[in-house]
N, C-alpha and C. Protein backbone atom coordinates (compact mmCIF):
# COMPACT_ATOMS: atom_id res chain seq x y z
N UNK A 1 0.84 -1.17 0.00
CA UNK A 1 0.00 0.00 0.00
C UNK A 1 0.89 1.24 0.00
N UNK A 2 0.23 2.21 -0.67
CA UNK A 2 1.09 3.37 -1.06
C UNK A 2 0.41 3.96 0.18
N UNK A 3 2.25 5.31 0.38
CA UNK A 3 1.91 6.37 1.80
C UNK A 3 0.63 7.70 1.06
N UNK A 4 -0.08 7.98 2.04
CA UNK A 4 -1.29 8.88 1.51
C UNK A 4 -0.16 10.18 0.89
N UNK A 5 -0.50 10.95 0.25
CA UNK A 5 -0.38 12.36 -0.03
C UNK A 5 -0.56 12.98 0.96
N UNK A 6 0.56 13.78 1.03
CA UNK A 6 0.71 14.64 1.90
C UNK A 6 0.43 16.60 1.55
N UNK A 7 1.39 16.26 0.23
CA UNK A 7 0.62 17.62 -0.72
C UNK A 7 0.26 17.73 -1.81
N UNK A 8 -0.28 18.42 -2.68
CA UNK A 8 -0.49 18.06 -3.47
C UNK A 8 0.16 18.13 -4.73
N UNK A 9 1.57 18.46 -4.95
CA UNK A 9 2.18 17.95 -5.53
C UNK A 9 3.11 16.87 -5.47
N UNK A 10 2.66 16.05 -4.85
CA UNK A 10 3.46 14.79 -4.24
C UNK A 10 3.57 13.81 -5.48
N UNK A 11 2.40 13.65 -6.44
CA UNK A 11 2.48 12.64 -7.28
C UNK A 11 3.35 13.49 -8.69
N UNK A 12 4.21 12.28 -9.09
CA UNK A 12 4.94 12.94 -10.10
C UNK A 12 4.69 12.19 -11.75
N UNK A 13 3.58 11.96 -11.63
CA UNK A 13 2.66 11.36 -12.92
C UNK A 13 1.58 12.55 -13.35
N UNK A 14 1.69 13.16 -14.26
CA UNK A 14 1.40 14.30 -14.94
C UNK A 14 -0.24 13.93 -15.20
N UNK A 15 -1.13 15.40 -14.64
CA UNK A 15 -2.54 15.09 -14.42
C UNK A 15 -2.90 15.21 -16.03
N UNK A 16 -4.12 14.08 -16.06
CA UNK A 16 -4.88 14.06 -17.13
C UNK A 16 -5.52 15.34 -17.38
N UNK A 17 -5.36 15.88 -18.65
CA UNK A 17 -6.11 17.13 -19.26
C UNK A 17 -7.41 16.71 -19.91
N UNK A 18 -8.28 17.82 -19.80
CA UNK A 18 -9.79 17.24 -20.42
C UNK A 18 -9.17 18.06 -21.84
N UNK A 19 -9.43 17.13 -22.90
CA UNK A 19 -9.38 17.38 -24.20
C UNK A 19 -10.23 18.47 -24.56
N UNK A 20 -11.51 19.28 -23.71
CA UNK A 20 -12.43 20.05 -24.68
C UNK A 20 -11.92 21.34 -24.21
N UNK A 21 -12.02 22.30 -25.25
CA UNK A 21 -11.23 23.52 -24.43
C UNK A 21 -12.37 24.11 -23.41
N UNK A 22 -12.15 25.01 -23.09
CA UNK A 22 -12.97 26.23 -21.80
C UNK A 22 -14.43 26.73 -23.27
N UNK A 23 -15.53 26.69 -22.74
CA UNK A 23 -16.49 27.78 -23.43
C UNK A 23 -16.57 28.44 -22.68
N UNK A 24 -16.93 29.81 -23.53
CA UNK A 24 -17.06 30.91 -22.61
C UNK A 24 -18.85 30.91 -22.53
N UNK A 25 -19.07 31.57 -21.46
CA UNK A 25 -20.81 31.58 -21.18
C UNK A 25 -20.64 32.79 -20.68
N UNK A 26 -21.22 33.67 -20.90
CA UNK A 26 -21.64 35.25 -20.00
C UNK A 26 -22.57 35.01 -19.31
N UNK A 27 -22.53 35.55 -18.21
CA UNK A 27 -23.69 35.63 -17.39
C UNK A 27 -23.95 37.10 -17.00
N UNK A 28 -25.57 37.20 -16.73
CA UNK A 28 -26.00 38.13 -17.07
C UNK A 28 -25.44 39.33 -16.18
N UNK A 29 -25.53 40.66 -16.16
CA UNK A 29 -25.54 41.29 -14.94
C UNK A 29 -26.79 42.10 -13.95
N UNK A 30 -25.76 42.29 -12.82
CA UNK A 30 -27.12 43.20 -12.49
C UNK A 30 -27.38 44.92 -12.45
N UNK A 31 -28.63 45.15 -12.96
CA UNK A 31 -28.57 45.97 -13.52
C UNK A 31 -27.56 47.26 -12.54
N UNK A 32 -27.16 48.06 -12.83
CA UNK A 32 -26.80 49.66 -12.39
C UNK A 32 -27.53 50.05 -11.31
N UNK A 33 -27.27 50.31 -10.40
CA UNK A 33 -27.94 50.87 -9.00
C UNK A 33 -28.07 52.78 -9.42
N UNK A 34 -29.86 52.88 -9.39
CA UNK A 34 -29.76 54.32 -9.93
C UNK A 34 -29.67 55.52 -8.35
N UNK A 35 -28.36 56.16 -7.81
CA UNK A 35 -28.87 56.51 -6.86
C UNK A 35 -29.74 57.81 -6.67
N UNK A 36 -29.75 57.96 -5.74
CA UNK A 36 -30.48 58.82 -4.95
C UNK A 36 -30.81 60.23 -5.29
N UNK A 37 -29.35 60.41 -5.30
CA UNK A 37 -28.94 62.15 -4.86
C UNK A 37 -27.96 61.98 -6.41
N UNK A 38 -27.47 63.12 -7.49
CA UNK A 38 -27.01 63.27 -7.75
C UNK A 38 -25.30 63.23 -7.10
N UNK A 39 -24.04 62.94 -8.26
CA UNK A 39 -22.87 62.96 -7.31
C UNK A 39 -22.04 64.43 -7.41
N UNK A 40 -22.11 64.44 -6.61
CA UNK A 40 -21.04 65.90 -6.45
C UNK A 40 -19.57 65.62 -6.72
N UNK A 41 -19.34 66.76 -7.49
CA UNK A 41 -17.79 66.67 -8.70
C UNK A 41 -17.30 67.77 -8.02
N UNK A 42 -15.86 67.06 -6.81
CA UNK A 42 -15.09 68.03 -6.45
C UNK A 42 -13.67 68.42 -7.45
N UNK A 43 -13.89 69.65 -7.89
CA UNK A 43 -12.80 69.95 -8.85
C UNK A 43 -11.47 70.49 -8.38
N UNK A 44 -10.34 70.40 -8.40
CA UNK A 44 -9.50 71.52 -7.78
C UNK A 44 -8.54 71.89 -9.17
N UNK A 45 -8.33 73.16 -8.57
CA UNK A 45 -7.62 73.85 -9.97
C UNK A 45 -6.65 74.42 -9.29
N UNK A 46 -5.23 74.00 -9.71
CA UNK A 46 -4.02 74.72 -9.17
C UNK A 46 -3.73 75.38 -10.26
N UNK A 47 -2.81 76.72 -9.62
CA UNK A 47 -2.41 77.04 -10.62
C UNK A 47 -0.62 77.19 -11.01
N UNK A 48 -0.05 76.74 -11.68
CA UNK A 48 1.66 76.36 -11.92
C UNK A 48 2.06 77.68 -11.79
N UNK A 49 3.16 77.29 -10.93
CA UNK A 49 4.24 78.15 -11.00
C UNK A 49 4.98 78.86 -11.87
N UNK A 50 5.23 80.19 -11.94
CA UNK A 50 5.36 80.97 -13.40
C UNK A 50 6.90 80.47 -13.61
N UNK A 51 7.62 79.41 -12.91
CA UNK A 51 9.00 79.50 -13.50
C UNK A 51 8.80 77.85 -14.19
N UNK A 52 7.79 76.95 -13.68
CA UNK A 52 7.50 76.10 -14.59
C UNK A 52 6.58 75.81 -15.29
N UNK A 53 5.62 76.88 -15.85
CA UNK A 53 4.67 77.19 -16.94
C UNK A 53 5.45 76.90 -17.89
N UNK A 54 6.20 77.04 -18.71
CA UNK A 54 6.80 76.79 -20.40
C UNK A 54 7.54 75.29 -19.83
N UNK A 55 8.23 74.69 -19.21
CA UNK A 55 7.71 73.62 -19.22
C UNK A 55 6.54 72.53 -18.80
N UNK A 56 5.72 72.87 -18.65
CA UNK A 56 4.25 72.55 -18.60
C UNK A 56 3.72 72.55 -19.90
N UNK A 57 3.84 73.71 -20.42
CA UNK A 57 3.32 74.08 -21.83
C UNK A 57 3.82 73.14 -22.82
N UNK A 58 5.17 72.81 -22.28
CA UNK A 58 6.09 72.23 -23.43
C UNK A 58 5.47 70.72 -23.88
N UNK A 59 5.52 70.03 -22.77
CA UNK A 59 5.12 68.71 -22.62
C UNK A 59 3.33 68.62 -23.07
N UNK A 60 2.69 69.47 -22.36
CA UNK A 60 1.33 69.22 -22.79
C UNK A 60 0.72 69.20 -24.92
N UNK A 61 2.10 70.38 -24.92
CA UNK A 61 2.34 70.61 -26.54
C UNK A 61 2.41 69.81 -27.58
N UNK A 62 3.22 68.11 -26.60
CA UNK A 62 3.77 67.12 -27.33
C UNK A 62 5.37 66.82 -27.25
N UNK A 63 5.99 68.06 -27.08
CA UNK A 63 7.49 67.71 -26.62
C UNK A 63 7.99 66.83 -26.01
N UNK A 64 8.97 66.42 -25.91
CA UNK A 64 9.29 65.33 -25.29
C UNK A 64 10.22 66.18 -24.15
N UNK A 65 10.67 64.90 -23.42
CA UNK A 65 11.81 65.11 -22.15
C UNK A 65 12.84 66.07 -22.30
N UNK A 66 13.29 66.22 -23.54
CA UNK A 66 14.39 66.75 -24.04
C UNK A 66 14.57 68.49 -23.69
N UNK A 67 12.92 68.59 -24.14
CA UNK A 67 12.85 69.85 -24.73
C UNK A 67 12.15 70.63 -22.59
N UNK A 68 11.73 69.93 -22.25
CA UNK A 68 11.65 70.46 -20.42
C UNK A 68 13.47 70.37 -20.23
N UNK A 69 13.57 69.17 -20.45
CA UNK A 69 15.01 69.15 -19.47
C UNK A 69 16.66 70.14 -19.89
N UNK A 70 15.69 71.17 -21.20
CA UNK A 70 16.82 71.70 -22.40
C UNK A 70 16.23 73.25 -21.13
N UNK A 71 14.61 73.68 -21.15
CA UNK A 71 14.46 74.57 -20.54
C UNK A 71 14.26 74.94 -18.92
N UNK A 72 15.09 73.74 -18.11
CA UNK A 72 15.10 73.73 -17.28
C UNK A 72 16.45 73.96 -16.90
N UNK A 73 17.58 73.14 -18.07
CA UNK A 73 19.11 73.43 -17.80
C UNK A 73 19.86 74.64 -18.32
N UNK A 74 18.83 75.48 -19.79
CA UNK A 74 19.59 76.26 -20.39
C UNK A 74 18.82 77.53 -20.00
N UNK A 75 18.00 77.81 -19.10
CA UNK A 75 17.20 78.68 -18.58
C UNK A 75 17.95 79.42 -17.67
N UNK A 76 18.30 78.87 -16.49
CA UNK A 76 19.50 79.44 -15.18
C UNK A 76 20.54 79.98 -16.34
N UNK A 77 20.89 78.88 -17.07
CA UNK A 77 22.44 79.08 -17.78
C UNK A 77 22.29 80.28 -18.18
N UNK A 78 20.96 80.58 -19.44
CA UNK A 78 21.18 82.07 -20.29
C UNK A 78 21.02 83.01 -19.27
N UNK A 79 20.44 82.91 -18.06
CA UNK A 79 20.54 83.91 -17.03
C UNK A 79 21.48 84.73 -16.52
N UNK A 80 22.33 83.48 -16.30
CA UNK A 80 23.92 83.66 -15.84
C UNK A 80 24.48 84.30 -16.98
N UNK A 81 24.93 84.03 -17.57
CA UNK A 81 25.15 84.62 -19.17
C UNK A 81 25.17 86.11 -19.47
N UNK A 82 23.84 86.27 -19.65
CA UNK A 82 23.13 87.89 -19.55
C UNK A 82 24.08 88.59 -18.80
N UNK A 83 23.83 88.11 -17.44
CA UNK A 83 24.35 89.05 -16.17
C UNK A 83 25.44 89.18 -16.35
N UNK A 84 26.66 87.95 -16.70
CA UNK A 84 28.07 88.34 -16.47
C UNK A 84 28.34 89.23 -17.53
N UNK A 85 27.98 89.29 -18.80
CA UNK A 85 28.06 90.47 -19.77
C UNK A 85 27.62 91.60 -18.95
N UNK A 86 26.52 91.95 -19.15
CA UNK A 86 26.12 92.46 -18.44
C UNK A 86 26.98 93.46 -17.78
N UNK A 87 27.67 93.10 -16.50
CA UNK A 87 28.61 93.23 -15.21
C UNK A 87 29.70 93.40 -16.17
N UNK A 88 30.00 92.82 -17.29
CA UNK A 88 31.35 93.19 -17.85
C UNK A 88 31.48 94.39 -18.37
N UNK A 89 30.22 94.62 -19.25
CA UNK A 89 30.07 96.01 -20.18
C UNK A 89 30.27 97.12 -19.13
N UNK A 90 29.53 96.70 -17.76
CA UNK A 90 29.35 97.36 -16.44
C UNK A 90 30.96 98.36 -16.01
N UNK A 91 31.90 97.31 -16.13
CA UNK A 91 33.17 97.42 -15.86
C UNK A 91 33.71 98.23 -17.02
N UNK A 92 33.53 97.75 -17.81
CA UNK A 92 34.31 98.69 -19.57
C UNK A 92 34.31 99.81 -19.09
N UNK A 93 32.77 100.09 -18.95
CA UNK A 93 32.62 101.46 -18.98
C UNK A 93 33.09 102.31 -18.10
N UNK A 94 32.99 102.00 -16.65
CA UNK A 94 33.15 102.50 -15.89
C UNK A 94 35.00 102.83 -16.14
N UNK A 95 35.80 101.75 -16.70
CA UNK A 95 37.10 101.96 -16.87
C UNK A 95 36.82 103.17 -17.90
N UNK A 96 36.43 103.54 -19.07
CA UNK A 96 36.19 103.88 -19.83
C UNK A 96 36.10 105.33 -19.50
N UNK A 97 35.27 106.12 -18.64
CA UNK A 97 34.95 106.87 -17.77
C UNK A 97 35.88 107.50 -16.96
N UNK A 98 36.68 106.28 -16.24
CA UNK A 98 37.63 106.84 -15.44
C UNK A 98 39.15 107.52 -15.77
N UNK A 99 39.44 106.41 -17.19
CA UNK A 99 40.70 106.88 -18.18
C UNK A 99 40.16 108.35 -18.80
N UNK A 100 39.05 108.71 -19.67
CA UNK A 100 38.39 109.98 -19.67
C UNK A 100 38.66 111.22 -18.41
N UNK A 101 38.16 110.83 -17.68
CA UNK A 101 38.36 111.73 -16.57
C UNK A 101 39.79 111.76 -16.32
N UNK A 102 40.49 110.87 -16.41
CA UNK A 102 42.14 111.27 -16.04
C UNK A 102 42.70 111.90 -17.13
N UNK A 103 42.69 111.83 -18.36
CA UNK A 103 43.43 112.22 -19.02
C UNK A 103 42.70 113.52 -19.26
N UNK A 104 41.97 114.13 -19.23
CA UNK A 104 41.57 115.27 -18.76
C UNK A 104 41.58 115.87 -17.90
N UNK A 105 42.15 115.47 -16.88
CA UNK A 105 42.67 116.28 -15.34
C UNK A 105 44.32 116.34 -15.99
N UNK A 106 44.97 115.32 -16.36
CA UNK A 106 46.24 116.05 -16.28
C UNK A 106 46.28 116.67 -18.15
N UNK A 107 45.83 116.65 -18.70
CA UNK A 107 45.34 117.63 -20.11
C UNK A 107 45.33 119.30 -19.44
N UNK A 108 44.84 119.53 -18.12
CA UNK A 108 44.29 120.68 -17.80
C UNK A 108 45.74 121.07 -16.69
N UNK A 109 45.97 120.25 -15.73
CA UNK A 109 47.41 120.17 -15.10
C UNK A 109 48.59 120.57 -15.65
N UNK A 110 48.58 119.70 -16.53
CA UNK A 110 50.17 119.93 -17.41
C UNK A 110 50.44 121.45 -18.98
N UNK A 111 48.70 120.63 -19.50
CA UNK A 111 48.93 121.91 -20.43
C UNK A 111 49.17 123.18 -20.11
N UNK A 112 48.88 124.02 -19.15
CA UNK A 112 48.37 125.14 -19.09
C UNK A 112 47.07 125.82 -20.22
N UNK A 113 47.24 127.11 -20.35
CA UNK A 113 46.23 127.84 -21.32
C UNK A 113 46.03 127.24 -22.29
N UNK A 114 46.71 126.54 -22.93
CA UNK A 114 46.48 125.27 -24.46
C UNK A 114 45.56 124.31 -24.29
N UNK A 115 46.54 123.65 -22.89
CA UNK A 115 45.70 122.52 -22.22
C UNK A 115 44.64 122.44 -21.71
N UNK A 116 44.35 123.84 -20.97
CA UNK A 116 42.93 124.30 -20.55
C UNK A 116 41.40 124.30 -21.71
N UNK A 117 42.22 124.74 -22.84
CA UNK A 117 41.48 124.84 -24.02
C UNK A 117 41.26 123.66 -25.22
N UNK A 118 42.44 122.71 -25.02
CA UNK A 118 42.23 121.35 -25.62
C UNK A 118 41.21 120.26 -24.64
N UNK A 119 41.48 121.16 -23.22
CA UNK A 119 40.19 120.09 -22.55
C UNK A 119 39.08 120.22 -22.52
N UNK A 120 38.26 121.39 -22.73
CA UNK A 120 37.12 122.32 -22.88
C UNK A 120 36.79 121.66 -24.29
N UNK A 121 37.40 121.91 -25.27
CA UNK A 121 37.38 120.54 -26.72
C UNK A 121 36.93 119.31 -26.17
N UNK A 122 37.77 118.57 -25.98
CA UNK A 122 37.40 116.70 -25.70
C UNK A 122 36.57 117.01 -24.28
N UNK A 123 36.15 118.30 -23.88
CA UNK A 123 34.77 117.63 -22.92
C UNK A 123 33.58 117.77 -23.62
N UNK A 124 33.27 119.05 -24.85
CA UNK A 124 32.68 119.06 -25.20
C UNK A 124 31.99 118.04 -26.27
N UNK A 125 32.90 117.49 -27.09
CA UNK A 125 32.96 116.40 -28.37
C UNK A 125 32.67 115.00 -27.25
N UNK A 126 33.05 114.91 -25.85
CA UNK A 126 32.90 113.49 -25.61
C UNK A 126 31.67 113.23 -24.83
């Protein structure tokens, strides 16, 4: 006498398959429960942040990843950019200004009456 099964994969003789396949049968349903009360539609509407609106825009547009992750990295960048020009032209000038002003203090120093009158010139023309 054989030991009982213990689980049920104990037997290692491969179960008989029923040859007919599965039919399918629907069964019916039941109908839709009509309720009561109408349902109340809570909406909320945020509204985006103005530094990530154009990428919002971008993506909803159809853009891909590329084109958020292009105006998210090259956005700060052209910022930076701007400014250090910017700050540079800042500097030119101010050098620009200051060589002006010197060479017109000693134009007026050194020339005398010539010099007085060649500086009265290059203040007026500059």
């Amino acid at each position: 006498m054989s030991t009982p099964r213990r689980y049920q994969f104990d037997n290692q003789l491969p179960v008989p398959r029923d040859q007919r396949p599965p039919v399918y049968q629907p069964e019916s349903m039941a109908a839709p429960a009509v309720p009561d009360q109408p349902h109340v539609v809570v909406q909320h509407i945020h509204q985006a942040p103005p530094d990530r609106t154009v990428q919002r825009v971008a993506l909803g547009a159809g853009a891909g990843g590329g084109a958020v992750a292009a105006g998210v990295y090259f956005g700060p960048l052209l910022v930076a950019a701007i400014s250090s020009m910017a700050i540079s032209l800042a500097v030119v000038a101010l050098v620009v200004v200051a060589s002006a002003w010197g060479v017109v203090t000693v134009v007026r120093s050194i020339g005398g009456p010539d010099g007085k009158a060649a500086a009265k010139t290059l203040r007026r023309k500059g």
